[in-house]
Protein backbone atom coordinates (compact mmCIF):
# COMPACT_ATOMS: atom_id res chain seq x y z
CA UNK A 1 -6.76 -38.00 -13.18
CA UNK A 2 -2.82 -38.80 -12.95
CA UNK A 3 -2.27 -34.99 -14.23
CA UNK A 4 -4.96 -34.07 -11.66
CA UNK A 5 -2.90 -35.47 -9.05
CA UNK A 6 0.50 -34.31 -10.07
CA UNK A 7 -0.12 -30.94 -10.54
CA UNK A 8 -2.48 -30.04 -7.22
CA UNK A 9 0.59 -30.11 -4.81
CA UNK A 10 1.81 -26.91 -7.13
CA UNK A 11 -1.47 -25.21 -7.32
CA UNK A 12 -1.54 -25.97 -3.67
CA UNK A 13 1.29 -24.21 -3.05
CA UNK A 14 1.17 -20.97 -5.32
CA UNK A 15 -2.66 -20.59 -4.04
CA UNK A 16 -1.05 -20.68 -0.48
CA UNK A 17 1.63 -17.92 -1.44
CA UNK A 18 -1.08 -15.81 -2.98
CA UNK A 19 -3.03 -16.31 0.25
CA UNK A 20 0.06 -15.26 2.31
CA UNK A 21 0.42 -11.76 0.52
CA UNK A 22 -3.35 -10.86 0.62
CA UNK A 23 -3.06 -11.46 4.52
CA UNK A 24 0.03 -9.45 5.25
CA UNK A 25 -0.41 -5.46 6.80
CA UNK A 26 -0.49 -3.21 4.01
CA UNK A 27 2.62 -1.48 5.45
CA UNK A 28 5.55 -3.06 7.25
CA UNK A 29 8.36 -2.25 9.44
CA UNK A 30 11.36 -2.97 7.88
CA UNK A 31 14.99 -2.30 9.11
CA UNK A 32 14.64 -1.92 12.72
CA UNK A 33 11.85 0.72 12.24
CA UNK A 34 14.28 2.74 9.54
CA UNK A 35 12.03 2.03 6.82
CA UNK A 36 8.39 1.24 5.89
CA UNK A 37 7.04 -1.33 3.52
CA UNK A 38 4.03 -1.12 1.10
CA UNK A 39 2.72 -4.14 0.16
CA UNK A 40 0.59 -2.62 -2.08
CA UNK A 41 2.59 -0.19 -4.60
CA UNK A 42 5.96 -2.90 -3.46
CA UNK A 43 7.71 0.03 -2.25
CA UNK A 44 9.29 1.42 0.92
CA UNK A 45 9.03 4.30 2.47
CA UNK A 46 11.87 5.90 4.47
CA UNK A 47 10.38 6.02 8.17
CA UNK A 48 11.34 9.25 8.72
CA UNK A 49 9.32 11.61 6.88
CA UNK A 50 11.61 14.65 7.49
CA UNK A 51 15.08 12.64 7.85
CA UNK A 52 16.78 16.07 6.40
CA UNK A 53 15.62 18.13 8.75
CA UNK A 54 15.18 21.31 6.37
CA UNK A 55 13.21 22.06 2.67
CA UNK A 56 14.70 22.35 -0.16
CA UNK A 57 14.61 22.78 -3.92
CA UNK A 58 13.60 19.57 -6.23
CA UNK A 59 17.30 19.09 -7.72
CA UNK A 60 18.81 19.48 -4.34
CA UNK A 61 15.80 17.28 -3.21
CA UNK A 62 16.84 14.82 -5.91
CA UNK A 63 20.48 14.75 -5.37
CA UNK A 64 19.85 13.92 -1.51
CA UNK A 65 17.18 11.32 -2.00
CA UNK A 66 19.80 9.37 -4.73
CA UNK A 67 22.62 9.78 -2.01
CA UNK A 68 21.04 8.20 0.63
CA UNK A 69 22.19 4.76 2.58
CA UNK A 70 19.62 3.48 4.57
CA UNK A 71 20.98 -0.11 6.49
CA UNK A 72 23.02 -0.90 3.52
CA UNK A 73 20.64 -0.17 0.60
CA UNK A 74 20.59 2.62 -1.66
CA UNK A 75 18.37 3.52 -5.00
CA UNK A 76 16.19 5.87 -2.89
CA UNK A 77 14.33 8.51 -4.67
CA UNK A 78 11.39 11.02 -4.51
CA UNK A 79 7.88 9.74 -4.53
CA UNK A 80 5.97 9.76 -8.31
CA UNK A 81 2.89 11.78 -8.96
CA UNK A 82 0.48 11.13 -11.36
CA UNK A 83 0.52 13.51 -13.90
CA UNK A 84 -2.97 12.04 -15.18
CA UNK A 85 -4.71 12.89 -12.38
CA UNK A 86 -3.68 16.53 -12.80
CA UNK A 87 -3.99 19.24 -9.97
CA UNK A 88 -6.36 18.15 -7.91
CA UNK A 89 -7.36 15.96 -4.77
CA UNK A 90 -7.79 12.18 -4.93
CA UNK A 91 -4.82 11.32 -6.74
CA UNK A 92 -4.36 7.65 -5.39
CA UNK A 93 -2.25 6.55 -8.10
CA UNK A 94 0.76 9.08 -6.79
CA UNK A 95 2.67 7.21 -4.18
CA UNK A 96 1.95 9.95 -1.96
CA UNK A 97 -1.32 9.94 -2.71
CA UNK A 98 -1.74 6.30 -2.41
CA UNK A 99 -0.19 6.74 0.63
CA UNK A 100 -2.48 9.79 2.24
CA UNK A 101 -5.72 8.53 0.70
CA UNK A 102 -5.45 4.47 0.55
CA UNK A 103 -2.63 3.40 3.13
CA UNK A 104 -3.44 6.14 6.18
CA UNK A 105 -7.22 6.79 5.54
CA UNK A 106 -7.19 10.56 5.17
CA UNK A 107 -9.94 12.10 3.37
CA UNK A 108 -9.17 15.27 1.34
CA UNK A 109 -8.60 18.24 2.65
CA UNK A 110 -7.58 16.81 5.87
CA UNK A 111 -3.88 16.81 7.47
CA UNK A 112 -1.95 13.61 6.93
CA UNK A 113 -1.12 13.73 10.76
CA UNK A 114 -5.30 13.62 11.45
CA UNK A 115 -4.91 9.95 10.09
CA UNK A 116 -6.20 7.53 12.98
CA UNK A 117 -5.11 4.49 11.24
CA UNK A 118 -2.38 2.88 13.33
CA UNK A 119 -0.18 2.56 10.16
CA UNK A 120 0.79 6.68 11.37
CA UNK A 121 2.54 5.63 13.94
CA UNK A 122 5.14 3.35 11.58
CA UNK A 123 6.75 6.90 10.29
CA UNK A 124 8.39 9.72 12.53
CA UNK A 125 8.76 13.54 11.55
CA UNK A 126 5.35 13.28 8.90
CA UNK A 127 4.99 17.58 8.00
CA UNK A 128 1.26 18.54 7.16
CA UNK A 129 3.10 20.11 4.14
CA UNK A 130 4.35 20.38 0.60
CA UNK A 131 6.19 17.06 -0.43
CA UNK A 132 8.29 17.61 -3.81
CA UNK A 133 7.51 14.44 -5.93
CA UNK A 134 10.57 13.33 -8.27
CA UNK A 135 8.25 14.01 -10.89
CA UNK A 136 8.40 16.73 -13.97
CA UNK A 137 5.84 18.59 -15.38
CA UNK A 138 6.01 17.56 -19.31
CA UNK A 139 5.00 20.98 -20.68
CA UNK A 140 7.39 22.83 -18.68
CA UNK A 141 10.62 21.22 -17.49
CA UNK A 142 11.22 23.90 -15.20
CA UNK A 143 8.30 23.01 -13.31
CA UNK A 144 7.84 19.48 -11.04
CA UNK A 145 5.05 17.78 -9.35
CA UNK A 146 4.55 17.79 -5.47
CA UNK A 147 1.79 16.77 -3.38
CA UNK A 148 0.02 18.46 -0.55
CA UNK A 149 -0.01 16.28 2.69
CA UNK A 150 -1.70 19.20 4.83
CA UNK A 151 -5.06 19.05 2.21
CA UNK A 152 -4.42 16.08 0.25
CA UNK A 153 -3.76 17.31 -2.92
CA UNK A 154 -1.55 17.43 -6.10
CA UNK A 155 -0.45 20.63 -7.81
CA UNK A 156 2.68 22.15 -9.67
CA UNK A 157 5.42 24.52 -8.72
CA UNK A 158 8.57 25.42 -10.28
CA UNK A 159 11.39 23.61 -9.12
CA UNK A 160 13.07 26.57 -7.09
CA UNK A 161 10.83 26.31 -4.28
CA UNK A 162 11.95 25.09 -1.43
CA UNK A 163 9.65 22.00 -0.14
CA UNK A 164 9.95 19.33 2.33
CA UNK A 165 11.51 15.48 0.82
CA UNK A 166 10.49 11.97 1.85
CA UNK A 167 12.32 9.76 0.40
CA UNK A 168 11.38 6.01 -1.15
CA UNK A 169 12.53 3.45 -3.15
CA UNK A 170 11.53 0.28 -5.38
CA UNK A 171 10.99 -2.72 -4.15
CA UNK A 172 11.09 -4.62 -0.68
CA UNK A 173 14.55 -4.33 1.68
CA UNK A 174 13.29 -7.61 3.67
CA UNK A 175 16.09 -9.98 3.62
CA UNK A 176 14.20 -12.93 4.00
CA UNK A 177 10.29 -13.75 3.15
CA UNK A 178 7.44 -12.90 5.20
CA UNK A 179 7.03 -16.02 8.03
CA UNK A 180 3.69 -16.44 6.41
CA UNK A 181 5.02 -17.25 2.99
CA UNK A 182 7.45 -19.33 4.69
CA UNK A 183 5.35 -21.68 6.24
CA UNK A 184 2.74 -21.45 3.34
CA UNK A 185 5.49 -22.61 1.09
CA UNK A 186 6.53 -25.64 3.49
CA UNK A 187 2.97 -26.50 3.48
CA UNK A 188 3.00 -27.08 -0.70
CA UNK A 189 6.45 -28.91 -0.33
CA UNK A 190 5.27 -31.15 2.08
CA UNK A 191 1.94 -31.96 -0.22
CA UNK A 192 4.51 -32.18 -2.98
CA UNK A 193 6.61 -34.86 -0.99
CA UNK A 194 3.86 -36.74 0.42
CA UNK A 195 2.57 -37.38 -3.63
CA UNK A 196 5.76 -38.56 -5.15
CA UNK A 197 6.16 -40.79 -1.76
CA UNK A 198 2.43 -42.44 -2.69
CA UNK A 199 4.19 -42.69 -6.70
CA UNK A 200 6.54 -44.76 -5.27
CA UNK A 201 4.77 -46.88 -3.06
């Protein structure tokens, strides 16, 4: 019963946090609007879906993705495919995909832009277009992934086309935790305070 006691303030509080990330939006506003959070995938999305302003081949696609500085952090990138999936629709397990399909709601062989999920209106410049992804093609390393956001699908070109670039990166930029984790954690430290108080008394 004493190991009962002593270890429910911690189960209290990680069962809180757990709670706290199952309730948070799916995708989040991060740096002033400059970037997009996925809860999800833990990625974030550059807000501006066309920051470049032009297309362009998949190294020059790469090079500018890797260059960018985006409110102090770097490590951006192109967006993964999934190779498994193959050339076809439905590929939720690309970021793009998971993006199009699970995060915005749009049903194959529909434009990104049709999306009536309010989660649209976190990005500017989306393109009902061809996306590179910073994916290869294994057979063929002249060749590279990229994913369809006017139809919803995944396919393969060679990597001297010139296509549109989003760029994302790993992880969260947040600087601090969510409020709800915050206070979810206070909650546990409290319980965990209030229990060695009653040990003493």
């Amino acid at each position: 019963m004493k190991i009962f006691k002593h270890r429910f303030p911690i189960l209290l509080l990680l069962a809180g946090m757990g709670l706290a990330s199952t309730a948070e939006a799916s995708l989040i506003a991060r740096l002033g609007g400059l970037a997009v959070y996925d809860t999800g995938l833990n990625i974030t999305w550059l807000a501006n879906a066309n920051l470049v302003g032009t297309t362009m081949d998949w190294t020059a696609a790469n090079t500018w993705a890797a260059g960018l500085d985006v409110g102090g952090y770097t490590g951006w990138r192109l967006p993964t495919a999934d190779p498994a999936c193959g050339q076809n629709y439905n590929c939720i397990n690309s970021e793009l995909g998971h993006l199009y399909y699970t995060e915005l709601g749009v049903t194959a062989v529909n434009n990104i832009t049709s999306s009536t999920s309010p989660y649209l209106a976190l990005f500017t410049n989306v393109q009902d277009s061809f996306y590179w992804s910073g994916t290869e093609y294994a057979p063929n390393p002249n060749i590279a992934w990229y994913f369809n956001t006017a139809t919803g699908g995944q396919n393969i070109f060679t990597k001297d086309f010139i296509l549109h670039a989003w760029a994302v990166r790993s992880g969260d930029v947040a600087a601090v935790p969510e409020p709800g984790v915050i206070g979810l954690f206070g909650v546990g430290a409290l319980a965990w305070a209030g229990t060695k108080a009653r040990r003493r008394g």
